[in-house]
PDB file of N, CA and C in Angstrom:
ATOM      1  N   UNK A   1       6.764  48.437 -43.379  1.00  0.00           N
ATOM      2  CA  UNK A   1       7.493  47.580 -42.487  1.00  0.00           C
ATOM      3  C   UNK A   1       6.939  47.664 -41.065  1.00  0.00           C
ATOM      4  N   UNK A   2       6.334  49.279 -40.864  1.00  0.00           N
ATOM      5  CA  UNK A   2       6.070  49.199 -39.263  1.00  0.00           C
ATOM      6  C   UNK A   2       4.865  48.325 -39.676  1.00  0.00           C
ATOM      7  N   UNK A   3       4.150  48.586 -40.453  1.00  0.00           N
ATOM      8  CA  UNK A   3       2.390  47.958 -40.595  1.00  0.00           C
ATOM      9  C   UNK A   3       2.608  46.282 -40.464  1.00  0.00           C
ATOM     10  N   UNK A   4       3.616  45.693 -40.822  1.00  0.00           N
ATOM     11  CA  UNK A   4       3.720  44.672 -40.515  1.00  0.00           C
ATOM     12  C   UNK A   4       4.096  44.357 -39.418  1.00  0.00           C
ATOM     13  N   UNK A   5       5.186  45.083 -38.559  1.00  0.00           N
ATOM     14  CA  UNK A   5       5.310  44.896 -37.373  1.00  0.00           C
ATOM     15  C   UNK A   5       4.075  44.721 -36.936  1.00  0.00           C
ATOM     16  N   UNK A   6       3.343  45.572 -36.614  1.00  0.00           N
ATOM     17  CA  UNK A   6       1.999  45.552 -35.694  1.00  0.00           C
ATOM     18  C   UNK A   6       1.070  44.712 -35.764  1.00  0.00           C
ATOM     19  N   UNK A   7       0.966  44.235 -37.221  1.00  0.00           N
ATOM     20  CA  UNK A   7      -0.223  43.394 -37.378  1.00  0.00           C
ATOM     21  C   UNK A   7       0.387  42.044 -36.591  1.00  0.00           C
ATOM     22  N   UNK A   8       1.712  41.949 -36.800  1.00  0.00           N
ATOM     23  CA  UNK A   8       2.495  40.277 -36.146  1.00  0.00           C
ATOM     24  C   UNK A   8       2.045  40.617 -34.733  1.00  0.00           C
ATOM     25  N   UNK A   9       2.246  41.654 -34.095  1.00  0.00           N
ATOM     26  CA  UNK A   9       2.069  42.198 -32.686  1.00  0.00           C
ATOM     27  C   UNK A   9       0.459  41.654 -32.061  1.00  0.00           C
ATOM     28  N   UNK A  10      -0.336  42.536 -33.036  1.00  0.00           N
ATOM     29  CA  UNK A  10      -1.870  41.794 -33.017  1.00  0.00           C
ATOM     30  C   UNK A  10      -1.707  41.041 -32.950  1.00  0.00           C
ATOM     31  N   UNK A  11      -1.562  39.840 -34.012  1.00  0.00           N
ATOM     32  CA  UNK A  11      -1.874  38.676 -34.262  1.00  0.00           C
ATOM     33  C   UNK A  11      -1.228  37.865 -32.763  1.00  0.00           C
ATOM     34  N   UNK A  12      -0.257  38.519 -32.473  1.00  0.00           N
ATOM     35  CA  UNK A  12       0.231  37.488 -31.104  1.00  0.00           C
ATOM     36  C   UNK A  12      -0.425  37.760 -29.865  1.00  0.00           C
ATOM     37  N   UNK A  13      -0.745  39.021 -29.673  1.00  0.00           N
ATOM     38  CA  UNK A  13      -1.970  39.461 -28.726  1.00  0.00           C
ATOM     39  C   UNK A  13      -3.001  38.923 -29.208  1.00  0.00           C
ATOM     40  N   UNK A  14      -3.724  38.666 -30.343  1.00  0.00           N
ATOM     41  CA  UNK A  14      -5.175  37.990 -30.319  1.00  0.00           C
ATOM     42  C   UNK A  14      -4.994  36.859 -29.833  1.00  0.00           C
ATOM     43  N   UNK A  15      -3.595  35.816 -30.126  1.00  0.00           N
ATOM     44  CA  UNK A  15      -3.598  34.379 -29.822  1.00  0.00           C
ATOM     45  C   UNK A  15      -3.183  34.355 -28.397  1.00  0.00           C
ATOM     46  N   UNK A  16      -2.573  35.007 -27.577  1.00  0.00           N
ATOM     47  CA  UNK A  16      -2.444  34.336 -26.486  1.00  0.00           C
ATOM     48  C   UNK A  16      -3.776  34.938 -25.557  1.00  0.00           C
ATOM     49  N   UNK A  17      -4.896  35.509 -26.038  1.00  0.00           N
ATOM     50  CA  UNK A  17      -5.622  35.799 -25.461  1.00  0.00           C
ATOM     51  C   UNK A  17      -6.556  34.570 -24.559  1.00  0.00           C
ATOM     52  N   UNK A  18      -7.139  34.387 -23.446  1.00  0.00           N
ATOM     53  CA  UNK A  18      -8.035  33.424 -22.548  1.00  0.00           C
ATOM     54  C   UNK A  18      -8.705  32.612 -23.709  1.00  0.00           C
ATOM     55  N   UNK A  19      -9.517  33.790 -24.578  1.00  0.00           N
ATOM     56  CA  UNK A  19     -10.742  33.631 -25.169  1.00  0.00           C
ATOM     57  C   UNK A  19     -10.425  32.497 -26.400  1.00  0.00           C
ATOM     58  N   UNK A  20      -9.138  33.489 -27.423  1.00  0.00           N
ATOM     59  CA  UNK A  20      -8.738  32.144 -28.448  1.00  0.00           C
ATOM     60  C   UNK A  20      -7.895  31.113 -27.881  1.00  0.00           C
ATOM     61  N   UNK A  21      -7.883  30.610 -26.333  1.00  0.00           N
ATOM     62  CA  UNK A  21      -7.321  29.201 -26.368  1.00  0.00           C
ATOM     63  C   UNK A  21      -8.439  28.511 -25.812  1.00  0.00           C
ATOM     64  N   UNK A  22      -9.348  29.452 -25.030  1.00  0.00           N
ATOM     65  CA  UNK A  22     -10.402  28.447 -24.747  1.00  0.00           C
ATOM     66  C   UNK A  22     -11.259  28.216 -25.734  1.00  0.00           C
ATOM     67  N   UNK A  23     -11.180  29.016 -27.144  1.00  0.00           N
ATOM     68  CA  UNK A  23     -12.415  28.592 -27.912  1.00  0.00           C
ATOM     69  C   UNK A  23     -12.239  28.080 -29.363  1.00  0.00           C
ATOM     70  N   UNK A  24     -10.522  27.083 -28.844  1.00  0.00           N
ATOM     71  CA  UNK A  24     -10.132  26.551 -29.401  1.00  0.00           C
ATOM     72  C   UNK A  24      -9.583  26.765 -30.835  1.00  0.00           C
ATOM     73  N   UNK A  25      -8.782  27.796 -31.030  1.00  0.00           N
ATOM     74  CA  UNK A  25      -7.977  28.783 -32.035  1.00  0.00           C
ATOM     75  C   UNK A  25      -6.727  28.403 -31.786  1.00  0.00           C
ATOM     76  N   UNK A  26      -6.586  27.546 -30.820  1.00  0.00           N
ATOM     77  CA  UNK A  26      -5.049  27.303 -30.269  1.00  0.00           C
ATOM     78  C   UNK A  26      -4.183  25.994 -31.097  1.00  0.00           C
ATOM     79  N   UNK A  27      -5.666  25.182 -31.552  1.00  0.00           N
ATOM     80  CA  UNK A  27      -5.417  23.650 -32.040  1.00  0.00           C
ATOM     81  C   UNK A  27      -5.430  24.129 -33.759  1.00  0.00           C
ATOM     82  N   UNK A  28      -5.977  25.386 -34.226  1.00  0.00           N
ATOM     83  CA  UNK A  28      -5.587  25.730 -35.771  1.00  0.00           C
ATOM     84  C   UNK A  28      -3.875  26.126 -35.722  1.00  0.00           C
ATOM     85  N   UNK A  29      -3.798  25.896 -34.607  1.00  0.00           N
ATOM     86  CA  UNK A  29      -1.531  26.613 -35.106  1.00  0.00           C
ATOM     87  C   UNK A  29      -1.128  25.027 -35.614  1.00  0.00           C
ATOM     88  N   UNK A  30      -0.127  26.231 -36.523  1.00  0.00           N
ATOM     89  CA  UNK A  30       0.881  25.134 -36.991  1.00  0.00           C
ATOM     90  C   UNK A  30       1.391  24.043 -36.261  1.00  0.00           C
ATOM     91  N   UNK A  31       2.140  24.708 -34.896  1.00  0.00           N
ATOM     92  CA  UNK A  31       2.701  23.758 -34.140  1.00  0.00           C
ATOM     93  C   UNK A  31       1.913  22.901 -33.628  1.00  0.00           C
ATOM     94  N   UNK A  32       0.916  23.081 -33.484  1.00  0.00           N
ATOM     95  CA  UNK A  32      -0.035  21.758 -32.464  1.00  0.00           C
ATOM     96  C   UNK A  32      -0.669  20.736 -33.778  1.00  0.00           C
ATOM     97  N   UNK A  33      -0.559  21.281 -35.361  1.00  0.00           N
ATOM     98  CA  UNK A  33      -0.996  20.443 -36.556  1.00  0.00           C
ATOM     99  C   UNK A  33       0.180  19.686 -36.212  1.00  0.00           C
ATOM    100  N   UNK A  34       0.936  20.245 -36.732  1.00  0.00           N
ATOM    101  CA  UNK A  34       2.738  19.457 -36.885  1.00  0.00           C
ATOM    102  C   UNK A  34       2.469  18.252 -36.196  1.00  0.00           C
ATOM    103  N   UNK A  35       2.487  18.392 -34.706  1.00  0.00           N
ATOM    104  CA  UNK A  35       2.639  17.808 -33.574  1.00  0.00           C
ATOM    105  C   UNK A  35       2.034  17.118 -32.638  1.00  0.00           C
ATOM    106  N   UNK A  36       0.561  16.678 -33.365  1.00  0.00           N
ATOM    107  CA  UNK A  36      -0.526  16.017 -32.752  1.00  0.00           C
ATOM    108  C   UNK A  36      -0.143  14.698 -32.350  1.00  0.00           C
ATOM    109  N   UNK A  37       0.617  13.874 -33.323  1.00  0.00           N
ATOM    110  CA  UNK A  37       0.753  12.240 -32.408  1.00  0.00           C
ATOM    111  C   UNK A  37       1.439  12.513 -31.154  1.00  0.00           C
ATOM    112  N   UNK A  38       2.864  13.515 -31.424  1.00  0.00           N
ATOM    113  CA  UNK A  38       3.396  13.503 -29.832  1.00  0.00           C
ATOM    114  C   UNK A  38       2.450  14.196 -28.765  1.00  0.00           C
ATOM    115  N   UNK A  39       1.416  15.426 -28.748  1.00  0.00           N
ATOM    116  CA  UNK A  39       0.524  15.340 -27.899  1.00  0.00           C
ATOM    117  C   UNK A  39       0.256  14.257 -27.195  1.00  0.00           C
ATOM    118  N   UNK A  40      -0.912  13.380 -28.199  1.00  0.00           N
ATOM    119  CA  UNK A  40      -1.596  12.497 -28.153  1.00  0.00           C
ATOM    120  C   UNK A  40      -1.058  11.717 -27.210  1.00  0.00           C
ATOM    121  N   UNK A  41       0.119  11.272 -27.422  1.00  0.00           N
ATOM    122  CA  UNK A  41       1.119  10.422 -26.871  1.00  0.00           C
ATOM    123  C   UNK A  41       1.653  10.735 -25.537  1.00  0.00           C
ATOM    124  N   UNK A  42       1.746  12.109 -25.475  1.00  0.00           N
ATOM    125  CA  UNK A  42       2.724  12.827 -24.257  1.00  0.00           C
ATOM    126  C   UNK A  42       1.198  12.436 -23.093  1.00  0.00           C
ATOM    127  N   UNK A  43      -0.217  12.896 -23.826  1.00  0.00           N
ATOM    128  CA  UNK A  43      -1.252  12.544 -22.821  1.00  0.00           C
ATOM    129  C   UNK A  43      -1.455  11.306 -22.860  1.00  0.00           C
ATOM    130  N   UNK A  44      -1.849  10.392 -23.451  1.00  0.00           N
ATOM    131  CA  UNK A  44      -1.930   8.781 -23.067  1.00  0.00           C
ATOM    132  C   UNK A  44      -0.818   8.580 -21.773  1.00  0.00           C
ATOM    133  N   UNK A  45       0.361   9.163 -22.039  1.00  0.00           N
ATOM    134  CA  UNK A  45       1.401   8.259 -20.910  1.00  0.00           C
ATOM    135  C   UNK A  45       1.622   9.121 -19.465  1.00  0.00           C
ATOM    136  N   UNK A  46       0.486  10.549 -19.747  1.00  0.00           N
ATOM    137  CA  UNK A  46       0.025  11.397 -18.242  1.00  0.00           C
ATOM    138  C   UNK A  46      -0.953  10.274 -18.003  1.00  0.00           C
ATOM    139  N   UNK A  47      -2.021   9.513 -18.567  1.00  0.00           N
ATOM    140  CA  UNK A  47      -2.775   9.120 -17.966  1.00  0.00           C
ATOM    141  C   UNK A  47      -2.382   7.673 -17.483  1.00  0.00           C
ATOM    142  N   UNK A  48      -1.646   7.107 -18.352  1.00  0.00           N
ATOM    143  CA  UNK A  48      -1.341   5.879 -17.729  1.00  0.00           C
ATOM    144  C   UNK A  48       0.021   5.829 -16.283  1.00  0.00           C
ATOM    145  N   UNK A  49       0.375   6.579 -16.249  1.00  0.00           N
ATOM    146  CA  UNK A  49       1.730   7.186 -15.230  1.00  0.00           C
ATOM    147  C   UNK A  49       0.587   7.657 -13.661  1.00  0.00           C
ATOM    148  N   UNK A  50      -0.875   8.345 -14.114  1.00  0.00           N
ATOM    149  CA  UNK A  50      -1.587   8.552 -12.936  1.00  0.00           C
ATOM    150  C   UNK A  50      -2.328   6.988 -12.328  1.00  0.00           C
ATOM    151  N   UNK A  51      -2.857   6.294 -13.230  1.00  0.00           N
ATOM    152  CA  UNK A  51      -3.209   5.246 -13.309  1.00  0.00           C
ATOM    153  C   UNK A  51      -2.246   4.362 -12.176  1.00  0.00           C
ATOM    154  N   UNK A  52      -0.701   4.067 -13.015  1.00  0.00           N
ATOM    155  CA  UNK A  52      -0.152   3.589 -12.238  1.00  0.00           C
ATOM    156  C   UNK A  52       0.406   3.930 -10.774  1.00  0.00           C
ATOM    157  N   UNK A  53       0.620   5.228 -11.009  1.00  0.00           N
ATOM    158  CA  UNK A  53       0.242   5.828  -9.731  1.00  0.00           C
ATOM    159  C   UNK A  53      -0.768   5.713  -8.383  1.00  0.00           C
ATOM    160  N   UNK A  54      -1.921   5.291  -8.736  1.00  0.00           N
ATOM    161  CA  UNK A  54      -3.090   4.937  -8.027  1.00  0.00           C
ATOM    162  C   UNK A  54      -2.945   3.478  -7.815  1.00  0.00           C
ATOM    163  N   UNK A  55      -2.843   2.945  -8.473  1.00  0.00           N
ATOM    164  CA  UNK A  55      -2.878   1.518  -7.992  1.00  0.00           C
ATOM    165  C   UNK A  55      -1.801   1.329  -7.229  1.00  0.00           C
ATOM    166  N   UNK A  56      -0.404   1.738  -6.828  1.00  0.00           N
ATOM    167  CA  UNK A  56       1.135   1.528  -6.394  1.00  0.00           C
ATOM    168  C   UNK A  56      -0.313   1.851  -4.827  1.00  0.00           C
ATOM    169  N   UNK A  57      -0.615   2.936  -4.850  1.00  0.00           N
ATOM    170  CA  UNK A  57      -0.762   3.799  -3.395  1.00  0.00           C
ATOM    171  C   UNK A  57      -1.815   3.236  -3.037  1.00  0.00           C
ATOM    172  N   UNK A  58      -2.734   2.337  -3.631  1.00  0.00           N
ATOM    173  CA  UNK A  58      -3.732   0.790  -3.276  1.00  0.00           C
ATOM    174  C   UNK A  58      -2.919   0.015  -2.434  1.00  0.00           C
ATOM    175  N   UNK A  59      -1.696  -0.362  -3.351  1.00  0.00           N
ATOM    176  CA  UNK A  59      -1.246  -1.476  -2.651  1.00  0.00           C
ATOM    177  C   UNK A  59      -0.112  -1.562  -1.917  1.00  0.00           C
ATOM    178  N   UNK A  60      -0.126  -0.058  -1.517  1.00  0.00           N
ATOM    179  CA  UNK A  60       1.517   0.060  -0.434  1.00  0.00           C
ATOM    180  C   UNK A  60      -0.166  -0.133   0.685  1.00  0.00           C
ATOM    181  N   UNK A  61      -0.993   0.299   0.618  1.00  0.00           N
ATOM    182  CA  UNK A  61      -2.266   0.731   1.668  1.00  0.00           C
ATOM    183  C   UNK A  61      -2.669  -0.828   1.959  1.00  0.00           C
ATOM    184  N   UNK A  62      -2.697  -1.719   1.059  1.00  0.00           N
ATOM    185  CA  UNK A  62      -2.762  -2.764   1.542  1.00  0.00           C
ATOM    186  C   UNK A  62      -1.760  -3.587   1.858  1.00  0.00           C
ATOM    187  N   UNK A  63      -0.545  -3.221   1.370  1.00  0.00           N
ATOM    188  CA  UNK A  63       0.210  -3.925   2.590  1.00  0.00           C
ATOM    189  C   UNK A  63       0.379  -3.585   3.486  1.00  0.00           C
ATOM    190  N   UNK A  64       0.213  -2.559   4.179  1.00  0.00           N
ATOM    191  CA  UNK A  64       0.466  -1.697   5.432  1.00  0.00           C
ATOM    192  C   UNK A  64      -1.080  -2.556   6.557  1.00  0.00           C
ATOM    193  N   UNK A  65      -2.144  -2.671   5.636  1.00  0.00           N
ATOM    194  CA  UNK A  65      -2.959  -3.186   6.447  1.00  0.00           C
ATOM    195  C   UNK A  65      -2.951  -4.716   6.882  1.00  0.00           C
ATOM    196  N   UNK A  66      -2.105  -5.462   5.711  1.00  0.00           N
ATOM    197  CA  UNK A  66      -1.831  -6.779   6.099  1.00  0.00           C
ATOM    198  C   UNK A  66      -0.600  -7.012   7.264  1.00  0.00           C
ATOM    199  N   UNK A  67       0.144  -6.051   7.526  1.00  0.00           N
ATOM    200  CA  UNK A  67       1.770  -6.047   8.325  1.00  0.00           C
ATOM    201  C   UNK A  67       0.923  -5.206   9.726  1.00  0.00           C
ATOM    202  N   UNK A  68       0.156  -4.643   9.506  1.00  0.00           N
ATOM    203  CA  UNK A  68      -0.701  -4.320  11.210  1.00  0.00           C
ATOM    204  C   UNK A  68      -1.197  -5.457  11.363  1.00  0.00           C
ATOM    205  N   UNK A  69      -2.212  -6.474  10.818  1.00  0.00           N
ATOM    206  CA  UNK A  69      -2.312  -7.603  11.017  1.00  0.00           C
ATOM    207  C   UNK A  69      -1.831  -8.710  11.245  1.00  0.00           C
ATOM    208  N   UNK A  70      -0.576  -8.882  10.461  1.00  0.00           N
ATOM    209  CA  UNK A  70       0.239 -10.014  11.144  1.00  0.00           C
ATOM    210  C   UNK A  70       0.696  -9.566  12.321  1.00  0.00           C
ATOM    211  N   UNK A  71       1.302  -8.457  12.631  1.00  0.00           N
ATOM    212  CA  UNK A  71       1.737  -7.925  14.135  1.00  0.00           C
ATOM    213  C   UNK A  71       0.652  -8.233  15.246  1.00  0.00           C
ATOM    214  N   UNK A  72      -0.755  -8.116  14.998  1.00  0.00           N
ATOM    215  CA  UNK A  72      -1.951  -8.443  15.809  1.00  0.00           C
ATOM    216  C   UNK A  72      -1.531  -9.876  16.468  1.00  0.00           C
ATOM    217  N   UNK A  73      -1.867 -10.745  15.122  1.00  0.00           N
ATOM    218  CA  UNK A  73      -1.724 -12.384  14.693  1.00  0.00           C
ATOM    219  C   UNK A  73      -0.778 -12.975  15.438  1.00  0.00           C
ATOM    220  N   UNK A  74       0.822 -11.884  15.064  1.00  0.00           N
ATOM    221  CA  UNK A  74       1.734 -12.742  16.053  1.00  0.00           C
ATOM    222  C   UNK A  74       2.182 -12.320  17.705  1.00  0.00           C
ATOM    223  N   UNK A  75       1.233 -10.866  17.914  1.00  0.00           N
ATOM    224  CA  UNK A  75       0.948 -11.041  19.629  1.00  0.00           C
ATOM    225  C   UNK A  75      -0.064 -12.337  19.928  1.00  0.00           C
ATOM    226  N   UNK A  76      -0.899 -12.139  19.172  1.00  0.00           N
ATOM    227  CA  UNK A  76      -1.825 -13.565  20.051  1.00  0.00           C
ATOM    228  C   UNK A  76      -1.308 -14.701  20.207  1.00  0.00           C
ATOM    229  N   UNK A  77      -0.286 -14.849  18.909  1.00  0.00           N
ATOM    230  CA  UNK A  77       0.238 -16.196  19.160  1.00  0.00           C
ATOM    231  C   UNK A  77       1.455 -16.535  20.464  1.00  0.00           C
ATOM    232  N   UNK A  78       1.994 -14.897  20.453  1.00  0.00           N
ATOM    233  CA  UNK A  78       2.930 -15.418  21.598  1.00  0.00           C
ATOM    234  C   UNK A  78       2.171 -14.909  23.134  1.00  0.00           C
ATOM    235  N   UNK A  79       1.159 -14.803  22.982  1.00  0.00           N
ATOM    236  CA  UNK A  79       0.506 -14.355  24.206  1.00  0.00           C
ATOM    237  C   UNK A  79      -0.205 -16.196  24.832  1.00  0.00           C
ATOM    238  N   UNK A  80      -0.719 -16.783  23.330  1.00  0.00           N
ATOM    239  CA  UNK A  80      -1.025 -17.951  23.914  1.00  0.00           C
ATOM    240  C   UNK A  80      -0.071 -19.071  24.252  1.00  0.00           C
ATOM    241  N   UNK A  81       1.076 -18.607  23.556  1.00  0.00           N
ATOM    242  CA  UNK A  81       1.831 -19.668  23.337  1.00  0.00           C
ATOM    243  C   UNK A  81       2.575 -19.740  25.368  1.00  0.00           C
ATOM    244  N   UNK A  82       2.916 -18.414  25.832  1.00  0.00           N
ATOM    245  CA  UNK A  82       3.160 -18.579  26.675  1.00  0.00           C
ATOM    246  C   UNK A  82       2.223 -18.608  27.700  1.00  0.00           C
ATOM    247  N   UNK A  83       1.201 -18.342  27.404  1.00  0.00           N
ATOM    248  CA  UNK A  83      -0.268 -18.948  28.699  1.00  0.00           C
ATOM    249  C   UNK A  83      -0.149 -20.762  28.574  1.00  0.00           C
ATOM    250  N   UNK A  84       0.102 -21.347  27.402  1.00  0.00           N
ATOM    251  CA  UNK A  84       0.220 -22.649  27.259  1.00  0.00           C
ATOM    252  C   UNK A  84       0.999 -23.032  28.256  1.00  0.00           C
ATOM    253  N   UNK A  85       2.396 -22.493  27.975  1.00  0.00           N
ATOM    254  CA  UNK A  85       3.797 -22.723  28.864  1.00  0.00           C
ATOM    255  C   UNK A  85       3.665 -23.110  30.223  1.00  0.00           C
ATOM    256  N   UNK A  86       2.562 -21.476  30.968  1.00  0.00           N
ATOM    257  CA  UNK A  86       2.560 -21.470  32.110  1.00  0.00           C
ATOM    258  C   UNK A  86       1.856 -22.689  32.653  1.00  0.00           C
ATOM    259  N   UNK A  87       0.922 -22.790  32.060  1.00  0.00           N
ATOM    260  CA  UNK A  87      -0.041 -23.770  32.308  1.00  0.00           C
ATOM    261  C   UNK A  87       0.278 -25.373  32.119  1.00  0.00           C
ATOM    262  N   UNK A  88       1.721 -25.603  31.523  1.00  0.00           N
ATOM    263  CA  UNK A  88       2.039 -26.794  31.510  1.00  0.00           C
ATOM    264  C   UNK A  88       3.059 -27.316  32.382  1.00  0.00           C
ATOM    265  N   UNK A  89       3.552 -26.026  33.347  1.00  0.00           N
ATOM    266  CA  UNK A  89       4.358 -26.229  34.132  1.00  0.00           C
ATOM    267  C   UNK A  89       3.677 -27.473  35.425  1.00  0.00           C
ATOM    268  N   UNK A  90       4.997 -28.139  36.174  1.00  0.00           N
ATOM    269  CA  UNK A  90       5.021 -29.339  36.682  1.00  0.00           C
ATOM    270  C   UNK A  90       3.915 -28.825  37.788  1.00  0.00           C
ATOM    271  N   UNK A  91       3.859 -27.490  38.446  1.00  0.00           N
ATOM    272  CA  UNK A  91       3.409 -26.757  39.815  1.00  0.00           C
ATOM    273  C   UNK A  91       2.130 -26.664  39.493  1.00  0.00           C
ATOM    274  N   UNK A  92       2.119 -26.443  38.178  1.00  0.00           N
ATOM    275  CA  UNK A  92       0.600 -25.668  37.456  1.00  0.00           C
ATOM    276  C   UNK A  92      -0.578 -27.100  37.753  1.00  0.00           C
ATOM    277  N   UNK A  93       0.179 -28.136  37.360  1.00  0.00           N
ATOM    278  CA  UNK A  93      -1.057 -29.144  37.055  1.00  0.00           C
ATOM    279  C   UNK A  93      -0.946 -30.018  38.126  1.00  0.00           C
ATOM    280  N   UNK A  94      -0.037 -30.253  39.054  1.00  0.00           N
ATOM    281  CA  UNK A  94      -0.430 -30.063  40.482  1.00  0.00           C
ATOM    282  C   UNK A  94      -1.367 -29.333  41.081  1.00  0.00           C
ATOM    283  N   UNK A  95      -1.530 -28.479  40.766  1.00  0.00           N
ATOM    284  CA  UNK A  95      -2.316 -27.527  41.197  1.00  0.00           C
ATOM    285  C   UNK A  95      -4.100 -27.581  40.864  1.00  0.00           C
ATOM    286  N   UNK A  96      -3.732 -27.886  39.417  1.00  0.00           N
ATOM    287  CA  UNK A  96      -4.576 -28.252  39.094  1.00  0.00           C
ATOM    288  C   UNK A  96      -5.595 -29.161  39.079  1.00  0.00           C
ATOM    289  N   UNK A  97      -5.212 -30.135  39.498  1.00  0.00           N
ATOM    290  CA  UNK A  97      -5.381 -31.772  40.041  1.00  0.00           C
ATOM    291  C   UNK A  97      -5.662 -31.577  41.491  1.00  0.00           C
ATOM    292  N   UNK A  98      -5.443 -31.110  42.031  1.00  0.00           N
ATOM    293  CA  UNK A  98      -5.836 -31.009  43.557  1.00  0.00           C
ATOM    294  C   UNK A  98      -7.432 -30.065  43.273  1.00  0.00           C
ATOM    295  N   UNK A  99      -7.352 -28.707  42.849  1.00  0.00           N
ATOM    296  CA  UNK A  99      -8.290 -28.539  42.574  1.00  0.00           C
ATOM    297  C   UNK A  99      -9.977 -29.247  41.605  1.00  0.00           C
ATOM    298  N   UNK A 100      -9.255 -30.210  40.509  1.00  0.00           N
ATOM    299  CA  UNK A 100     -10.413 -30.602  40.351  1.00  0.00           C
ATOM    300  C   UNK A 100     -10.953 -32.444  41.367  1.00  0.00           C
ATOM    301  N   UNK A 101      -9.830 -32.195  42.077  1.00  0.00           N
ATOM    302  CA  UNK A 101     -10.425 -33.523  42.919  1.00  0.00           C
ATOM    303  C   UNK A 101     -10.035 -34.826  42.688  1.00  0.00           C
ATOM    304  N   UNK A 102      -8.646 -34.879  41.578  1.00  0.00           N
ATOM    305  CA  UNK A 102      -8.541 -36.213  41.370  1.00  0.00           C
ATOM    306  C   UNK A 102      -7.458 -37.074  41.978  1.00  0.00           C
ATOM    307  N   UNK A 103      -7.442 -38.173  42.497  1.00  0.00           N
ATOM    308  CA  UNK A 103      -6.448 -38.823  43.317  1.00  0.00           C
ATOM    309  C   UNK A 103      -5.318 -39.300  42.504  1.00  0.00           C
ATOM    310  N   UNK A 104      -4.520 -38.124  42.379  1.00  0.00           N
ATOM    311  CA  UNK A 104      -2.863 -38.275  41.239  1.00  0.00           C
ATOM    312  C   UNK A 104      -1.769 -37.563  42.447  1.00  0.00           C
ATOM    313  N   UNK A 105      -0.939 -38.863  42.474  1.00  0.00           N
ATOM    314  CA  UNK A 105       0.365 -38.260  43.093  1.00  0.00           C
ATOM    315  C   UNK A 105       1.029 -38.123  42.396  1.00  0.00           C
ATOM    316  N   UNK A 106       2.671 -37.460  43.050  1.00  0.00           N
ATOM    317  CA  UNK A 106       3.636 -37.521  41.949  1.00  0.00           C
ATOM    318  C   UNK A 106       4.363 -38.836  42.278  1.00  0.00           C
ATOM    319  N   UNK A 107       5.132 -39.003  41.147  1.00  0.00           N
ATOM    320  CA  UNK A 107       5.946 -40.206  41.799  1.00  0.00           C
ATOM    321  C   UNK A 107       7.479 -40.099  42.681  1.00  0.00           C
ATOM    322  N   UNK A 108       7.504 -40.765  43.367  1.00  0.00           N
ATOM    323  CA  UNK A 108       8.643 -40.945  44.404  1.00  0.00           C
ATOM    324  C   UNK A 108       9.850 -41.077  43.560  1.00  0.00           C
ATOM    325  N   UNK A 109       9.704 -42.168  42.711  1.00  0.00           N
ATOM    326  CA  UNK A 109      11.039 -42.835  42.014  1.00  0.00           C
ATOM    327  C   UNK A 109      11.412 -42.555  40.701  1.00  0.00           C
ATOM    328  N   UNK A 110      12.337 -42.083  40.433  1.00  0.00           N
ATOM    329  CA  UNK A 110      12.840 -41.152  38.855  1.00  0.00           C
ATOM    330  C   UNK A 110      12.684 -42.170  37.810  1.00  0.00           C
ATOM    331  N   UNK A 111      11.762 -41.481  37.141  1.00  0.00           N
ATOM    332  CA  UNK A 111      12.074 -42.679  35.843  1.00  0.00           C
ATOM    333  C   UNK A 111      13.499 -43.406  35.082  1.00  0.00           C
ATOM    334  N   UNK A 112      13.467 -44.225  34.641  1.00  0.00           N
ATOM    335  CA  UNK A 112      14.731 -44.346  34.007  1.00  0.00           C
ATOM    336  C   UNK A 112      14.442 -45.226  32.889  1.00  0.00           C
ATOM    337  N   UNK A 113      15.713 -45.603  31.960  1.00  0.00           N
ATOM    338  CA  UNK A 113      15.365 -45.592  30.773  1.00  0.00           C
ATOM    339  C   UNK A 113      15.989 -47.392  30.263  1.00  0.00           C
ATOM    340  N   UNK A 114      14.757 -48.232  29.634  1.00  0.00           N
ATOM    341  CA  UNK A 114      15.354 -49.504  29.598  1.00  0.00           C
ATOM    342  C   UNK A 114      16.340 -49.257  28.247  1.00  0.00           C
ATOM    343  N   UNK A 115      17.329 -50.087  28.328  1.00  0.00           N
ATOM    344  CA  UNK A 115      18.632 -50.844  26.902  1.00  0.00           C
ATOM    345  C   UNK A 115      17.798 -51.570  26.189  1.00  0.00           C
ATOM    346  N   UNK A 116      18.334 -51.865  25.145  1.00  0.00           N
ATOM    347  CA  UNK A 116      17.765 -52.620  24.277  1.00  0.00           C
ATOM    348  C   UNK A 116      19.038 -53.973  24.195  1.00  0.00           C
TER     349      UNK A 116
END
């Protein structure tokens, strides 16, 4: 009875040894025969779970680079939009008109609006 004890003792010290899992003594057990599709399976869906993983962290990276860009996009637009403004004011193109030399007054008399 002890002789059997010991040899089970061995036998579990030889198997969890470095040597018989790296030199592949680990894939003759029962349990990993039994149990090969769910392996198989448990690794296909590590690799597809990293997979999807990588691509999510692509495209949070590219939206982050498209939302710095529109922020760019929509300073310029309100940077021009109000250089437009300034520049269309009544003072502005007075101003302007004197400077390039052309003979434009304003008018004296308020417009007004014909009936039909």
């Amino acid at each position: 009875m002890e002789e059997t004890k010991k040899k089970q003792k061995r036998n579990k010290e030889k198997k969890l040894s470095l040597l018989y899992i790296l030199g592949g003594g680990i894939l003759k057990e029962d349990f990993i025969l039994k149990h090969t599709k769910m392996i198989v399976l448990v690794v296909v869906l590590i690799f597809f779970f990293i997979g999807n993983r990588y691509t999510c962290m692509q495209k949070l990276r590219e939206i982050d680079r498209l939302q710095q860009q529109l922020r760019d996009v929509r300073f310029e637009a309100l940077s021009i939009s109000s250089e437009l403004t300034g520049n269309s004011r009544q003072s502005q193109i007075e101003l302007l008109i004197e400077e390039q030399g052309i003979e434009l007054e304003v008018a004296q008399t308020p417009p007004y609006e014909l009936y039909r």
